[in-house]
N, C-alpha and C. Protein backbone atom coordinates (compact mmCIF):
# COMPACT_ATOMS: atom_id res chain seq x y z
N UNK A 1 0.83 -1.18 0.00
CA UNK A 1 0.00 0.00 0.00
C UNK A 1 0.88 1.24 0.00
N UNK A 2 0.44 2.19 -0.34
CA UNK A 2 1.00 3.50 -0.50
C UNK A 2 0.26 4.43 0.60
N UNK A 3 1.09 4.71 1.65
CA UNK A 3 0.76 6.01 2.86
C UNK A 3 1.03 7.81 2.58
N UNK A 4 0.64 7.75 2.85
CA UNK A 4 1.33 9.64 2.77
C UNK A 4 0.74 10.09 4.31
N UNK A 5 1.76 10.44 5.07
CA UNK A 5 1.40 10.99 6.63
C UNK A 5 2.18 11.99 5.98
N UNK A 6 0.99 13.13 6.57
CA UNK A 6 1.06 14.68 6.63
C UNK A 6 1.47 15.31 8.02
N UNK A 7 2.75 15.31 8.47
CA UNK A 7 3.36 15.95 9.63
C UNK A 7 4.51 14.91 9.96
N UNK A 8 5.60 15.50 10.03
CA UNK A 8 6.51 14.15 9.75
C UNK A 8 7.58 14.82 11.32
N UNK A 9 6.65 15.22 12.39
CA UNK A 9 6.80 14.91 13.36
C UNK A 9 7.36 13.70 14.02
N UNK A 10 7.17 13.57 15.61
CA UNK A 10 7.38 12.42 16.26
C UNK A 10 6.42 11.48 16.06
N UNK A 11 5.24 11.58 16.42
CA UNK A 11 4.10 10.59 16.13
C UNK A 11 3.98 10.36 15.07
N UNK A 12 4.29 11.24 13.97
CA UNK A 12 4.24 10.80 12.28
C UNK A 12 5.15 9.99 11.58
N UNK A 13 6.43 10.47 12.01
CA UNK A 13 7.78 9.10 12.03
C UNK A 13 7.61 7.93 12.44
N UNK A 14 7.32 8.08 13.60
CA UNK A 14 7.04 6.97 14.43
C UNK A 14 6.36 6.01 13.51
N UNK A 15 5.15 6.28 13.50
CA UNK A 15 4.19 5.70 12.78
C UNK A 15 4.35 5.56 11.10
N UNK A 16 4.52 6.38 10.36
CA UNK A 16 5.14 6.55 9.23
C UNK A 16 6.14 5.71 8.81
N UNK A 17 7.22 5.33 9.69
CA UNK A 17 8.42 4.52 9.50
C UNK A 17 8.17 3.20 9.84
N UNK A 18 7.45 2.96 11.18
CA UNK A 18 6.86 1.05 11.26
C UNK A 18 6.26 1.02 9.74
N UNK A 19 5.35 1.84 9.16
CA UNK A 19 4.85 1.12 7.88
C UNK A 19 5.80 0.57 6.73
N UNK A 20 6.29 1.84 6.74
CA UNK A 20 7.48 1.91 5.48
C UNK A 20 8.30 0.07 5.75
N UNK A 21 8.68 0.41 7.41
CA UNK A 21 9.10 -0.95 7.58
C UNK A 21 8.50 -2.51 7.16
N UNK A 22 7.27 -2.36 7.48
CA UNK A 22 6.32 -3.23 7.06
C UNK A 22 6.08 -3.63 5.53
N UNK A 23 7.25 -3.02 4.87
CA UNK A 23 6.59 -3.12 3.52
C UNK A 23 6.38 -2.46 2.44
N UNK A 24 5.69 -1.59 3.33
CA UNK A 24 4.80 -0.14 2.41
C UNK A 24 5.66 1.07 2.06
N UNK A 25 5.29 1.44 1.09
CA UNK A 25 5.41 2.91 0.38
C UNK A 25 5.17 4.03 1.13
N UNK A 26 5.53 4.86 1.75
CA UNK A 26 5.48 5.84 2.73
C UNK A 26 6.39 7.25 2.33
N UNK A 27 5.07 8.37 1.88
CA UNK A 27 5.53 9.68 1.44
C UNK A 27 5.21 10.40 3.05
N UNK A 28 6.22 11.63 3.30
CA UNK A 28 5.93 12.28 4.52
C UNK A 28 6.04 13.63 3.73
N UNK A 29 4.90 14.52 4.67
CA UNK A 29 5.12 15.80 3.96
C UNK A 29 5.08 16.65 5.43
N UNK A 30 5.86 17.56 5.50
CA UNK A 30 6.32 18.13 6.68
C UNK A 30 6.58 20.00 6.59
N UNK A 31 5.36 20.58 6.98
CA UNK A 31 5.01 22.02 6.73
C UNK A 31 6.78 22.69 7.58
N UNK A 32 7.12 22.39 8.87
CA UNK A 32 7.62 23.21 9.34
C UNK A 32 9.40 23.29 8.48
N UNK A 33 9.66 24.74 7.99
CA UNK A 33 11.23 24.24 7.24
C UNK A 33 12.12 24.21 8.23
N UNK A 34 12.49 24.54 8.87
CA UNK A 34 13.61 23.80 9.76
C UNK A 34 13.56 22.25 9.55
N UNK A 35 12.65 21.33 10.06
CA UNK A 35 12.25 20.27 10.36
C UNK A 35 12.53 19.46 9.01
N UNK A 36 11.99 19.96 7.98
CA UNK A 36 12.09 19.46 6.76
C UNK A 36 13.08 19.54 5.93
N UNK A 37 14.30 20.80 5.88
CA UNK A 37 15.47 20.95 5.94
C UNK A 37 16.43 19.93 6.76
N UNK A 38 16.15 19.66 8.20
CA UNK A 38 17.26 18.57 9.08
C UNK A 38 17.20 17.23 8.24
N UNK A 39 15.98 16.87 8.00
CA UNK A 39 15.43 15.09 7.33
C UNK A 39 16.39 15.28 6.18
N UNK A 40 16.12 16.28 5.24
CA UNK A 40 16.59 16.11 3.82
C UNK A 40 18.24 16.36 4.24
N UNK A 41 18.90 17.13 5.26
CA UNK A 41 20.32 17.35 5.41
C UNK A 41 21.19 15.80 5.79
N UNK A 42 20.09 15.43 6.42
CA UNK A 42 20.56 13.76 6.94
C UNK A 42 20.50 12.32 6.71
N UNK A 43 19.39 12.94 5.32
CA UNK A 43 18.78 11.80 4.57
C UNK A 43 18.09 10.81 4.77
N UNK A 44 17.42 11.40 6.18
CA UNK A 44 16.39 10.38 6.89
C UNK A 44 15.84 10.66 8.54
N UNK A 45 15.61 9.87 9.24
CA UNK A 45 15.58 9.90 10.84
C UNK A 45 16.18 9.03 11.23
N UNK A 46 16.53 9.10 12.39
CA UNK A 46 17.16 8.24 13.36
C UNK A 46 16.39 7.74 14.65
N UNK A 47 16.49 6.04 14.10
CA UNK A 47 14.82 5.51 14.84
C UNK A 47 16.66 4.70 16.00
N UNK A 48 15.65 4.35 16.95
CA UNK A 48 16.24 3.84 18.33
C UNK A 48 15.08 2.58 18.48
N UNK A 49 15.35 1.80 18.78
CA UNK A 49 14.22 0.63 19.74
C UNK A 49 15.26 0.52 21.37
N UNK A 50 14.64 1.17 22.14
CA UNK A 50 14.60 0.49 23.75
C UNK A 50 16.51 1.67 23.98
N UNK A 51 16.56 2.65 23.34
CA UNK A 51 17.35 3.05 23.35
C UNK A 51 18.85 2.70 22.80
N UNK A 52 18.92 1.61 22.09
CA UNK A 52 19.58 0.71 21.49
C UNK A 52 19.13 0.60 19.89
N UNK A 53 20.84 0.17 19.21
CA UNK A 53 20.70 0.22 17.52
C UNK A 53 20.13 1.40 16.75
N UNK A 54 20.70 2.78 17.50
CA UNK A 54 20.45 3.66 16.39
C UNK A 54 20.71 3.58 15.01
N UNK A 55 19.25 3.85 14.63
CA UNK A 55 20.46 3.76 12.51
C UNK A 55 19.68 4.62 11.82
N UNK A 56 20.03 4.79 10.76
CA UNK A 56 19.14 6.19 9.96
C UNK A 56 18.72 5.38 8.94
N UNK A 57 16.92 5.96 8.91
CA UNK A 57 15.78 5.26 7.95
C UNK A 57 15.89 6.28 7.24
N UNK A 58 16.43 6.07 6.06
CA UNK A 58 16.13 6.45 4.90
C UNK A 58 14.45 7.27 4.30
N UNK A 59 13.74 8.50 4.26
CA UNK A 59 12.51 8.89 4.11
C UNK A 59 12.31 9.89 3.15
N UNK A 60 10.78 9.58 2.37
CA UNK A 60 11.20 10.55 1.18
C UNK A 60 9.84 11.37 1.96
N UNK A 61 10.74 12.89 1.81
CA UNK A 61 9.83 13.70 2.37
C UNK A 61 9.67 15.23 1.62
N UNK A 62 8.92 15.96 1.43
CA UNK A 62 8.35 16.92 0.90
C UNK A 62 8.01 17.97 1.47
N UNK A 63 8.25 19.32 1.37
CA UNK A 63 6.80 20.22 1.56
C UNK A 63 5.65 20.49 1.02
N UNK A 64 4.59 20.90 1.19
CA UNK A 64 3.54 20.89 1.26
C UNK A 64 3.04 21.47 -0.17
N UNK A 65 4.24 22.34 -0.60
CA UNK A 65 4.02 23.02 -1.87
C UNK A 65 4.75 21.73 -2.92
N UNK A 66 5.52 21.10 -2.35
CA UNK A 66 6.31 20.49 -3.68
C UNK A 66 5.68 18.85 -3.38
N UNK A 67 4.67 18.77 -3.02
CA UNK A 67 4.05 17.18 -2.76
C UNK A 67 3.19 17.44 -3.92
N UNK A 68 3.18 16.81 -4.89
CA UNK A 68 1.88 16.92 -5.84
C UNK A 68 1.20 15.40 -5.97
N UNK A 69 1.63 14.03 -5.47
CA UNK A 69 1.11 12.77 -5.45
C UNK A 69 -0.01 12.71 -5.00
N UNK A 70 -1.05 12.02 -6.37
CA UNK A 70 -2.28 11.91 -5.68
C UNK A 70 -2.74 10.52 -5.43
N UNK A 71 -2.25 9.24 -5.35
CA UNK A 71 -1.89 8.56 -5.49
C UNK A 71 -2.07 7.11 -4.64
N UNK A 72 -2.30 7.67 -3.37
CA UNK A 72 -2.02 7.30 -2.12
C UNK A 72 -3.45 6.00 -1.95
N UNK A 73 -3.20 5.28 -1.37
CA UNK A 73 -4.05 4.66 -0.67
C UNK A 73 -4.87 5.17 0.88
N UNK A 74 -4.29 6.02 1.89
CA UNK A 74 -4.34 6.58 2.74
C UNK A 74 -3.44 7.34 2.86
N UNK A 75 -4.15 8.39 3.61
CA UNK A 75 -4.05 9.61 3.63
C UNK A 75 -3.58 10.22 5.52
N UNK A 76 -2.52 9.91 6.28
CA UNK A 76 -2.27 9.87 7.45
C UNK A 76 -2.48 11.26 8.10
N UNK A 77 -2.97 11.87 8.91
CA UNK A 77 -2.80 13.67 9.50
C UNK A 77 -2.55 13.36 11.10
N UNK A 78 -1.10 14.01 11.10
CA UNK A 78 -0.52 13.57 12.55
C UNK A 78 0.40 15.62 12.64
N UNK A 79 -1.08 16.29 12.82
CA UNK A 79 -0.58 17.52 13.55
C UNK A 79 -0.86 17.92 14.21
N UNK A 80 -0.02 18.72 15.10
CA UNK A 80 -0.33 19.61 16.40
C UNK A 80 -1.63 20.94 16.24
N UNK A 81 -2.26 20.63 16.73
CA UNK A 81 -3.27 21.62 16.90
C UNK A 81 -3.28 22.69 17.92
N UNK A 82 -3.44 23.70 17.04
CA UNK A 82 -2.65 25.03 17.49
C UNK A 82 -3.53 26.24 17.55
């Protein structure tokens, strides 16, 4: 399946990246630029289990203006409400 989570936050990684792991196709699109600037500088996140085996997951991520995929099977919204 193909995901697209919109906020590529903590809860959106989180969640976003078990899928990707699982298998799946997983687009992240991430409004704030700082945030979205660090991912693309590092070429991913850095997932931990139990504080142990850091490694960097690889994530293809976007802003909001340059996401044009319509594509998706689901459609994820993991933002802070403000």
């Amino acid at each position: 399946m193909k995901f697209t989570v919109v906020g590529a936050g903590a809860m959106g990684l989180r969640f976003g990246v078990l899928l990707q792991e699982a298998g799946n196709e997983v687009d992240f699109v991430e409004g704030w630029q700082p945030h979205y600037e660090q991912l693309k500088k590092q070429g991913g996140v850095y997932v931990t289990r139990e504080r142990q085996n850091k490694h960097l997951v690889p994530v293809n991520v976007y802003t909001p203006e340059e996401y044009t995929a319509t594509d998706a099977d689901f459609v994820f919204f993991e933002l802070k409400q403000m």
